[in-house]
Protein backbone atom coordinates (compact mmCIF):
# COMPACT_ATOMS: atom_id res chain seq x y z
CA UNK A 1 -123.73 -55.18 139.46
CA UNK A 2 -125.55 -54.02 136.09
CA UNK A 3 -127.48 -56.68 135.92
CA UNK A 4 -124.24 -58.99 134.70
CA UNK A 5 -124.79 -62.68 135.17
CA UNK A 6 -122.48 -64.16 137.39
CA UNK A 7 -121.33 -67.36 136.00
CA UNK A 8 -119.75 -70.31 137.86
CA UNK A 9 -116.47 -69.64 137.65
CA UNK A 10 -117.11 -66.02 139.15
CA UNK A 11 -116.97 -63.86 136.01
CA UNK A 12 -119.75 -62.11 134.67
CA UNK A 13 -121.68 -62.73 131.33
CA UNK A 14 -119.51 -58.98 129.60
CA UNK A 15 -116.22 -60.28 130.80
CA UNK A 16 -116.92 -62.95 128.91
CA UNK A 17 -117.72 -61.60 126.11
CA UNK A 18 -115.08 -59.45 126.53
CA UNK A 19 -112.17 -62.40 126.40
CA UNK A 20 -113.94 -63.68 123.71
CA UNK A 21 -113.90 -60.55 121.76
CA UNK A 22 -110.24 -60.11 123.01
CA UNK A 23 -109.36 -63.60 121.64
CA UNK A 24 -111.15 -62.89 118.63
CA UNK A 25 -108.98 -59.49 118.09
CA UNK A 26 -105.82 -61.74 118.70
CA UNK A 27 -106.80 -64.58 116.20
CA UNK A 28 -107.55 -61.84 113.84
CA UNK A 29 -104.35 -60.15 114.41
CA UNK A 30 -102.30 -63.59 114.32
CA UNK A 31 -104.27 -64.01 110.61
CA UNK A 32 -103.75 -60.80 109.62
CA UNK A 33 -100.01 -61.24 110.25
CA UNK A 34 -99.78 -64.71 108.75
CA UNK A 35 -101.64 -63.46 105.69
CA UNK A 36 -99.13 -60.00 105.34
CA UNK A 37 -96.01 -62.79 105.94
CA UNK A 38 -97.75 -65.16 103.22
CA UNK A 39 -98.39 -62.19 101.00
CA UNK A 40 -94.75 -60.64 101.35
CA UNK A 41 -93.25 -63.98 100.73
CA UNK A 42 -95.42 -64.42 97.81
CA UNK A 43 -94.36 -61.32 96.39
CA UNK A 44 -90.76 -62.30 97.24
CA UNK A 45 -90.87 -65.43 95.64
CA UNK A 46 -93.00 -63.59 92.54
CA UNK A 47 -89.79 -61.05 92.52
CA UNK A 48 -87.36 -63.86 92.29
CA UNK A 49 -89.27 -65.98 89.65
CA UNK A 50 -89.57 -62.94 87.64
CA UNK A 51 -85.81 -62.17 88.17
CA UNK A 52 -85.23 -65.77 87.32
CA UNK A 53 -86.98 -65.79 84.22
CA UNK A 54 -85.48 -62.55 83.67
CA UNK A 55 -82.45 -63.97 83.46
CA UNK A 56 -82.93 -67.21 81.24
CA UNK A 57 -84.12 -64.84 78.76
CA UNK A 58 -81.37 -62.98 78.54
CA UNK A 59 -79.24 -66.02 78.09
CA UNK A 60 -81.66 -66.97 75.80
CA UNK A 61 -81.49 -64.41 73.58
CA UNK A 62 -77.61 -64.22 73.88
CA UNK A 63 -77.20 -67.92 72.83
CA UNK A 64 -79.88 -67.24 70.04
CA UNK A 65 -77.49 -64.14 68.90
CA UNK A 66 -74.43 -66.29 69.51
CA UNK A 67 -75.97 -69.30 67.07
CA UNK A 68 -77.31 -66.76 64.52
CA UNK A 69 -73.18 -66.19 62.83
CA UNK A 70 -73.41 -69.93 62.73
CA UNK A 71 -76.29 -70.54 60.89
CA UNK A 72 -75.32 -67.67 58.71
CA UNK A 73 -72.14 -69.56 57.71
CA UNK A 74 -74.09 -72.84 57.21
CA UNK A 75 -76.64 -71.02 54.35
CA UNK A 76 -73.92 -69.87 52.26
CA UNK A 77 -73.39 -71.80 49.30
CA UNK A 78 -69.84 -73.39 48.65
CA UNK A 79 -69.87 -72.26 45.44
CA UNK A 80 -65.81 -73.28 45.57
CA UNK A 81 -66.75 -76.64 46.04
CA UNK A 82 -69.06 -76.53 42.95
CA UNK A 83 -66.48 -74.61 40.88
CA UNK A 84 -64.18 -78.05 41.39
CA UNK A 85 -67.16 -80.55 40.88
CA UNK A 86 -68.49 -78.23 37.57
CA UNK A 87 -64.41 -78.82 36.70
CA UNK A 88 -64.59 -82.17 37.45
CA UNK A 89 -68.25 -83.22 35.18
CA UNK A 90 -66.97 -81.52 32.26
CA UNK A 91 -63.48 -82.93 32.34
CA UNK A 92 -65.34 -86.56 32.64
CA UNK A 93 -67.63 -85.81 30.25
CA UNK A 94 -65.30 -84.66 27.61
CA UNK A 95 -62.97 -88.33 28.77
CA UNK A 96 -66.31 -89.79 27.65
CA UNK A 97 -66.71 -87.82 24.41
CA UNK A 98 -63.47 -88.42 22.75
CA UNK A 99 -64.04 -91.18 21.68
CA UNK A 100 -67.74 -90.80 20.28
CA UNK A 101 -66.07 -87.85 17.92
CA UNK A 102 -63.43 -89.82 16.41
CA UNK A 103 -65.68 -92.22 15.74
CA UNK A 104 -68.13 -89.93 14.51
CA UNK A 105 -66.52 -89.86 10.62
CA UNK A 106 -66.01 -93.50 10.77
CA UNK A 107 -70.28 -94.14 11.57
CA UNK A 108 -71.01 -91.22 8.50
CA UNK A 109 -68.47 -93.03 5.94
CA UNK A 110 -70.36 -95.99 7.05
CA UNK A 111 -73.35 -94.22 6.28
CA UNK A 112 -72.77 -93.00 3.35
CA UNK A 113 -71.48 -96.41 1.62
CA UNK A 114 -74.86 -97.44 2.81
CA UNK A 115 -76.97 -95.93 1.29
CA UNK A 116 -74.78 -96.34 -2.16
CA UNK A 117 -75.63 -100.26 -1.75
CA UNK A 118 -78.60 -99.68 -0.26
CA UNK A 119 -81.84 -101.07 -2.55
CA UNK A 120 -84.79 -99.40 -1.94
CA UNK A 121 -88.14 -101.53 -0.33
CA UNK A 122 -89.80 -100.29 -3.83
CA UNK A 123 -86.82 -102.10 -5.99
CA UNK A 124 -86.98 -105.63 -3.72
CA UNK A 125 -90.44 -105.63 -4.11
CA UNK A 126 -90.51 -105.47 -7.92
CA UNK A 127 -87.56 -107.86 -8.01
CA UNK A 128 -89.70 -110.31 -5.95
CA UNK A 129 -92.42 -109.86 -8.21
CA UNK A 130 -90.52 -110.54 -11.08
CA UNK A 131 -88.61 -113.27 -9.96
CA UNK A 132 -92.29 -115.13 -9.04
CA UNK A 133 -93.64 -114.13 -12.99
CA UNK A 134 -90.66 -115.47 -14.12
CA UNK A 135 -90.42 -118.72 -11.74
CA UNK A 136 -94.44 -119.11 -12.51
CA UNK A 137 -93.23 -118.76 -16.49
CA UNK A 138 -90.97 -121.23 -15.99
CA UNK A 139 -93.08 -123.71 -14.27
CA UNK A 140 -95.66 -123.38 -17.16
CA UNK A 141 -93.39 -123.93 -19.55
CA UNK A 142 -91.87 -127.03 -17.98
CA UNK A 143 -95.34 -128.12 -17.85
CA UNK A 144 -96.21 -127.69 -21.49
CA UNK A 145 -92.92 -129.54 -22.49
CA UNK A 146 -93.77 -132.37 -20.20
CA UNK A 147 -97.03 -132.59 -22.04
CA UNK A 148 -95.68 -132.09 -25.83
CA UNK A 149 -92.74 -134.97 -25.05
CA UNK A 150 -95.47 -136.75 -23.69
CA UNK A 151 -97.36 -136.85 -26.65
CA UNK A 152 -94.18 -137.05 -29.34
CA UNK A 153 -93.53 -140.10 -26.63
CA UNK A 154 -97.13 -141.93 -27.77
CA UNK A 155 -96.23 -140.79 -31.28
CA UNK A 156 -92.76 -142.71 -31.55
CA UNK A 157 -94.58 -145.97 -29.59
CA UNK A 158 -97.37 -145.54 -32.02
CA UNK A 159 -95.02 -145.97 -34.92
CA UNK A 160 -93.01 -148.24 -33.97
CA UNK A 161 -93.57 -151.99 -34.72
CA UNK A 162 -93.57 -154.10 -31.52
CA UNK A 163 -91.38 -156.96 -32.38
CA UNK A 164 -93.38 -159.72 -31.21
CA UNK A 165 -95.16 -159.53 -34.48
């Protein structure tokens, strides 16, 4: 032989190494297959995700274009709805006016009969004044009659006689 070790169960040390190398070729194969499988189904999977996501965003973007008319119509201003409410305020507030108008020339007659009777702050205060001159005149008058009766009082008693003489 070559110089092969014989082993026990009658093969030699090459044909060993051989299997093993063959078993080696045949794992490698096995996860070189498995991986390729793995990897196509990957990419399978990858295509179908893509084609999936593909496809909500196109429904996406159709609902979004579907919605946009919508929210279009809801941004427009009802400007016939204000036409009947600016109708509406100025009908009320004239309702509320009346009134106030026809009463207008009745509050400036008022007014002006007023200020006909009207006395001036300047005028009460000089009246004031005057009436306290002439109610202090008066009270010092009063006072100087109480004193001359007083005295033409002592001058009758003085002249009279009492009558107990």
């Amino acid at each position: 032989m070559n110089g092969d070790t014989v082993l026990p169960n009658g093969s030699t040390h090459s044909d060993r190494l051989q299997q093993d190398l063959g078993v080696t070729n045949q794992r490698v194969f096995t996860v070189e297959k498995g991986l390729a499988d793995l990897s196509s189904a990957q990419e399978r999977q990858g295509l179908r995700l893509s084609a999936e996501i593909e496809g909500v965003f196109t429904k996406l973007t159709s609902e979004i274009r579907n919605l946009s008319p919508q929210f279009a119509e809801r941004t427009k201003v009802p400007w016939g709805a204000i036409g009947v409410m600016q109708v509406g305020v100025i009908a009320l507030g004239g309702v509320l006016y009346w009134p106030i108008r026809e009463n207008q020339s009745d509050f400036k007659d008022a007014l002006r009969e007023l200020k006909t009777t009207m006395i001036s702050r300047s005028d009460v205060d000089y009246k004031f004044s005057v009436t306290g001159q002439r109610r202090d005149d008066f009270q010092r008058m009063s006072e100087q009659r109480d004193k001359e009766m007083d005295g033409k009082i002592e001058q009758i008693r003085d002249r009279i006689v009492p009558r107990s003489e």
